[in-house]
N, C-alpha and C. Protein backbone atom coordinates (compact mmCIF):
# COMPACT_ATOMS: atom_id res chain seq x y z
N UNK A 1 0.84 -1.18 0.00
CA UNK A 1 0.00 0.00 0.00
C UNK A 1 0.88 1.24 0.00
N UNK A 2 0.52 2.17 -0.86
CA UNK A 2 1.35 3.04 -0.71
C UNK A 2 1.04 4.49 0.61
N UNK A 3 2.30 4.43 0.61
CA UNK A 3 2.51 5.77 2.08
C UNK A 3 2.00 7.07 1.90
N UNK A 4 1.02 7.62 1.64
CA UNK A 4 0.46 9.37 1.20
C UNK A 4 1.25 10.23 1.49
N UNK A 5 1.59 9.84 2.90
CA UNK A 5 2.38 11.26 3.81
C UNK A 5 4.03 11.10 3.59
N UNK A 6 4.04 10.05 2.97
CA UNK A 6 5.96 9.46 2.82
C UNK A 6 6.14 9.99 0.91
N UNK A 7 5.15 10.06 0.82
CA UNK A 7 5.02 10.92 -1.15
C UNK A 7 4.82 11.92 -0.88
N UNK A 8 3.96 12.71 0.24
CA UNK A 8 3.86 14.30 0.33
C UNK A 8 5.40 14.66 0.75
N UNK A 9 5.70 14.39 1.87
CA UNK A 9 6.96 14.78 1.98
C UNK A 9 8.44 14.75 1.19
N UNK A 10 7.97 13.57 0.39
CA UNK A 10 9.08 13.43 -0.83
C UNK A 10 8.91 14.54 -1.64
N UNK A 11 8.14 14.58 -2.01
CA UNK A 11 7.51 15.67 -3.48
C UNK A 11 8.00 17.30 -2.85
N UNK A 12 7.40 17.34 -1.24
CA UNK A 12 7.65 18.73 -0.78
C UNK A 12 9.07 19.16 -1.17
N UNK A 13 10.08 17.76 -0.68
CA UNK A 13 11.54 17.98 -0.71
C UNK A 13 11.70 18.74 -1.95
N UNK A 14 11.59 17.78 -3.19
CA UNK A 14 11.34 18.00 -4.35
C UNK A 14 11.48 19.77 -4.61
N UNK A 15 10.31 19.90 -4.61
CA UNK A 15 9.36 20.94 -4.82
C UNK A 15 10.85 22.38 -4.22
N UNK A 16 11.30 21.98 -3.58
CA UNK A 16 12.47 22.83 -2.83
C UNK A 16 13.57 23.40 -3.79
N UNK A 17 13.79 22.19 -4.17
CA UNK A 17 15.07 22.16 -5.49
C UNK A 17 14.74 23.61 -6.43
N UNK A 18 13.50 23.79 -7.04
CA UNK A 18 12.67 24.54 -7.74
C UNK A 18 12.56 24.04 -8.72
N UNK A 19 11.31 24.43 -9.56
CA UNK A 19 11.07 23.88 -10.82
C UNK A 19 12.21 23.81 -11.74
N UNK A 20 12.56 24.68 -12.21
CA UNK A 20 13.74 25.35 -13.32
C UNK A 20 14.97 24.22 -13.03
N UNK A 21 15.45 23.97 -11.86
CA UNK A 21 16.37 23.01 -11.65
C UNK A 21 15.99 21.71 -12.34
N UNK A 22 14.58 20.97 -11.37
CA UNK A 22 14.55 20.06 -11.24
C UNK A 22 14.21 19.54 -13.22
N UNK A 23 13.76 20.58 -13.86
CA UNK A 23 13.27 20.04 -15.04
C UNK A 23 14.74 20.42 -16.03
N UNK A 24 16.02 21.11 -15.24
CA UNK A 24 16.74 20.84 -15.84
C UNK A 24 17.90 19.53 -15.99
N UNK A 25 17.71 19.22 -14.76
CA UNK A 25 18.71 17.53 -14.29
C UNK A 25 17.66 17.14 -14.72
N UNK A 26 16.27 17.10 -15.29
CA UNK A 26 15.53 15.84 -15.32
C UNK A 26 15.95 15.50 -16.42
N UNK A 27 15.84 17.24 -17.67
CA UNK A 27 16.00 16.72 -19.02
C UNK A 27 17.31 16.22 -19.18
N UNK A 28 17.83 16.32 -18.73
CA UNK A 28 19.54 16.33 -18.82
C UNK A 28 19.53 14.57 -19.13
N UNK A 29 19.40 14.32 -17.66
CA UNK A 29 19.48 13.14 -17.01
C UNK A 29 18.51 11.49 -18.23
N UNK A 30 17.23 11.87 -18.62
CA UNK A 30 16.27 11.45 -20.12
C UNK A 30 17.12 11.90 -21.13
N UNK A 31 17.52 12.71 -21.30
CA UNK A 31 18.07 12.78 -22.47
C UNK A 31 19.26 11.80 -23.25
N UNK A 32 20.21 11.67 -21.60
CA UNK A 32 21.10 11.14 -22.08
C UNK A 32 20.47 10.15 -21.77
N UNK A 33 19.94 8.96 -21.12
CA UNK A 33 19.16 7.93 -21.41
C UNK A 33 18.77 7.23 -22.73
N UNK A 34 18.04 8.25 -23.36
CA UNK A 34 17.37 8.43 -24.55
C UNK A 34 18.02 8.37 -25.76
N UNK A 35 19.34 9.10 -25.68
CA UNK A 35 20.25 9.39 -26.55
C UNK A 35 21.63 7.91 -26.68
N UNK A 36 21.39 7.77 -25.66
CA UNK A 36 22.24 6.22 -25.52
C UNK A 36 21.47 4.80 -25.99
N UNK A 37 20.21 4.84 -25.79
CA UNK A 37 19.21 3.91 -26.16
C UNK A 37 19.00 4.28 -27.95
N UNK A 38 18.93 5.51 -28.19
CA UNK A 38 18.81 5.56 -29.67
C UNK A 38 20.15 4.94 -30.55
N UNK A 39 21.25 4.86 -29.95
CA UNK A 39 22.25 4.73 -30.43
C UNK A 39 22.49 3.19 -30.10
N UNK A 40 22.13 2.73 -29.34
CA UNK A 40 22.34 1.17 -29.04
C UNK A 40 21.48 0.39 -30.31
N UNK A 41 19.94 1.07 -30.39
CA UNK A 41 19.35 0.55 -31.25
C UNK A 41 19.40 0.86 -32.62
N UNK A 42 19.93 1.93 -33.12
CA UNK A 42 20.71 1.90 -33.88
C UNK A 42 22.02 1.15 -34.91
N UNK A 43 22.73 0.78 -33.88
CA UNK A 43 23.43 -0.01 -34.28
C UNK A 43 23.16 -1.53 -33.91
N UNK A 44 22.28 -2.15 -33.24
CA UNK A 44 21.58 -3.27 -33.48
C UNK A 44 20.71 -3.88 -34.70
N UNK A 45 20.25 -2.62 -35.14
CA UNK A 45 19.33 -2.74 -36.69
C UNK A 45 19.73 -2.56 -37.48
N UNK A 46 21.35 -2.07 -37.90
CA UNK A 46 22.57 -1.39 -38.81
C UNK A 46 21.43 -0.24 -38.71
N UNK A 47 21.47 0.49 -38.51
CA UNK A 47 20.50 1.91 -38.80
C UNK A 47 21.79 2.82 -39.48
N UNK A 48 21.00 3.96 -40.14
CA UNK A 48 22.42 5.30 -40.70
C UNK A 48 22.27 5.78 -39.28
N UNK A 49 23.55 6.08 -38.68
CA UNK A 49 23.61 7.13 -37.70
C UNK A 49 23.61 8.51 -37.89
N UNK A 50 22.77 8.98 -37.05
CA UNK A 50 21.76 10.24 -37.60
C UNK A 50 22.22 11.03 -36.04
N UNK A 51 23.62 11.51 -35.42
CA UNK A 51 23.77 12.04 -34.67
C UNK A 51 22.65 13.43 -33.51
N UNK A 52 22.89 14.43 -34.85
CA UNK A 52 22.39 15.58 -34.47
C UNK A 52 20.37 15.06 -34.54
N UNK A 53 19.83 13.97 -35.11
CA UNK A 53 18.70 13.87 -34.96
C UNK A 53 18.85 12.93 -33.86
N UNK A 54 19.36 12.56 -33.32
CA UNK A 54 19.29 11.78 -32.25
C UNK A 54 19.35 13.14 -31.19
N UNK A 55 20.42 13.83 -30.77
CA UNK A 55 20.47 14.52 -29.96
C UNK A 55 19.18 15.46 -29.97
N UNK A 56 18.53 16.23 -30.92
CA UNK A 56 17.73 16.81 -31.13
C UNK A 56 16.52 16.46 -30.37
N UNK A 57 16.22 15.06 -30.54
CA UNK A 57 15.01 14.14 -30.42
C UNK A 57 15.36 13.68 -28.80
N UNK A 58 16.44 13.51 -28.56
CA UNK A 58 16.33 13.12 -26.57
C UNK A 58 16.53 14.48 -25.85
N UNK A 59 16.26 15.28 -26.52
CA UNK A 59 16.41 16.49 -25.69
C UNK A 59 14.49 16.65 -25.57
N UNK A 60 14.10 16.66 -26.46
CA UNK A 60 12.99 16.91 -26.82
C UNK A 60 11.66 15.88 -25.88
N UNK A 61 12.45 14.66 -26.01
CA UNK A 61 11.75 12.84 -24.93
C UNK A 61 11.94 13.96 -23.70
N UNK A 62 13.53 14.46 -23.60
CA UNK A 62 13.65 14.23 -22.15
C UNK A 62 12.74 15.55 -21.39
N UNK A 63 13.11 16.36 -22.38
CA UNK A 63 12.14 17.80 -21.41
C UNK A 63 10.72 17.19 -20.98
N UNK A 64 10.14 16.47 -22.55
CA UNK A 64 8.79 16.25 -22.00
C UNK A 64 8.37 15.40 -21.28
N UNK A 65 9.06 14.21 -20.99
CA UNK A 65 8.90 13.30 -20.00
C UNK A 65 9.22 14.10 -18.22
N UNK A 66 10.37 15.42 -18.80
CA UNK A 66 10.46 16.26 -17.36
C UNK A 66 9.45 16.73 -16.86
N UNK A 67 8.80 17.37 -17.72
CA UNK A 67 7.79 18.18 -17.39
C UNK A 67 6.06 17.55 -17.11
N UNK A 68 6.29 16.38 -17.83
CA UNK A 68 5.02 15.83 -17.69
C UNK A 68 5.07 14.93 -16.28
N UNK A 69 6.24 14.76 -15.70
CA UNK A 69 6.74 14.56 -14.05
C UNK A 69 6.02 15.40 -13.63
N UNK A 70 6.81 16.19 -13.86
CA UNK A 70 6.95 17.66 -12.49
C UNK A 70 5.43 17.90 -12.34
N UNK A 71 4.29 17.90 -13.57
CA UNK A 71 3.21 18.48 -13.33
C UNK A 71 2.07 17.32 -12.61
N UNK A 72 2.47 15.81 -12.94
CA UNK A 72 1.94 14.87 -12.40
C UNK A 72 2.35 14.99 -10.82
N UNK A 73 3.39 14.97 -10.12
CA UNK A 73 4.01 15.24 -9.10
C UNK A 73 2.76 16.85 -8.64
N UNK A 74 3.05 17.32 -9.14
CA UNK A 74 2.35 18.60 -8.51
C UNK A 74 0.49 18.18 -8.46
N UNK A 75 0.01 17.81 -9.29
CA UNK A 75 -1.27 17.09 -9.02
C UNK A 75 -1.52 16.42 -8.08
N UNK A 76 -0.32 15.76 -7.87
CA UNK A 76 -0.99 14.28 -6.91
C UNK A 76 -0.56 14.98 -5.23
N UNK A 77 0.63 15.98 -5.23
CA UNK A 77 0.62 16.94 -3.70
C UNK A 77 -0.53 17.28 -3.80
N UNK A 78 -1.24 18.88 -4.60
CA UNK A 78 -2.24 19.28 -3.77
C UNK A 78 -3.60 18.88 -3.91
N UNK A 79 -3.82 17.15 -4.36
CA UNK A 79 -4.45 16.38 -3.88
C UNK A 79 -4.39 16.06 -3.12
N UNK A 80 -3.45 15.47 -2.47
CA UNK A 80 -3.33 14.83 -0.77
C UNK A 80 -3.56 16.05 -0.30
N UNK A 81 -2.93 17.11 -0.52
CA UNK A 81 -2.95 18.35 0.94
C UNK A 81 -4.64 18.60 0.45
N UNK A 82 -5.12 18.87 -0.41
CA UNK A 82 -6.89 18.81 -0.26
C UNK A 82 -6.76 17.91 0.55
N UNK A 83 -6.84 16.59 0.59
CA UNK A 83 -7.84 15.72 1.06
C UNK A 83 -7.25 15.44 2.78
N UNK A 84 -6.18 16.19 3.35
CA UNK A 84 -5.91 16.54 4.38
C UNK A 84 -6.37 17.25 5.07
N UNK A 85 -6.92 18.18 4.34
CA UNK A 85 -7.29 19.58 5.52
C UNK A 85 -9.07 19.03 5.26
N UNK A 86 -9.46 18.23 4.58
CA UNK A 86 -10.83 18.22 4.61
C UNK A 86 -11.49 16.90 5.84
């Protein structure tokens, strides 16, 4: 079962860092993920290596997988803190 008050307090931590940070190590962090996985599979399929569209494209995964965090994360806090004070 999951902990409400052990995710509020995580997220609060979070939330500290500030947005601008956290969605910048996020993209950072997906990107290069993304950018290593394109290139593995790449050369598993003989693919043409397509550098700058690779980099282009995990920058792009990674922001939006950042951001679509950060705003899920922010939903599901001031849900609990609603359903706290009620």
């Amino acid at each position: 079962m999951i902990d409400h008050n052990k995710r509020m307090l995580k997220w609060e931590r979070t939330r500290k860092v500030r947005k601008w940070k956290y969605v910048t190590f996020g993209t950072m962090a997906s990107a290069v993920v993304c950018f290593i996985t394109l290139l593995v599979l790449s050369f598993l399929f003989k693919d043409e290596l397509r550098l700058t569209y690779y980099i282009f494209q995990s920058i792009i995964v990674g922001l939006s997988a950042t951001i679509t965090s950060w705003l899920v994360g922010e939903r599901r806090y001031k849900r609990l803190m609603n359903s706290d004070r009620h």
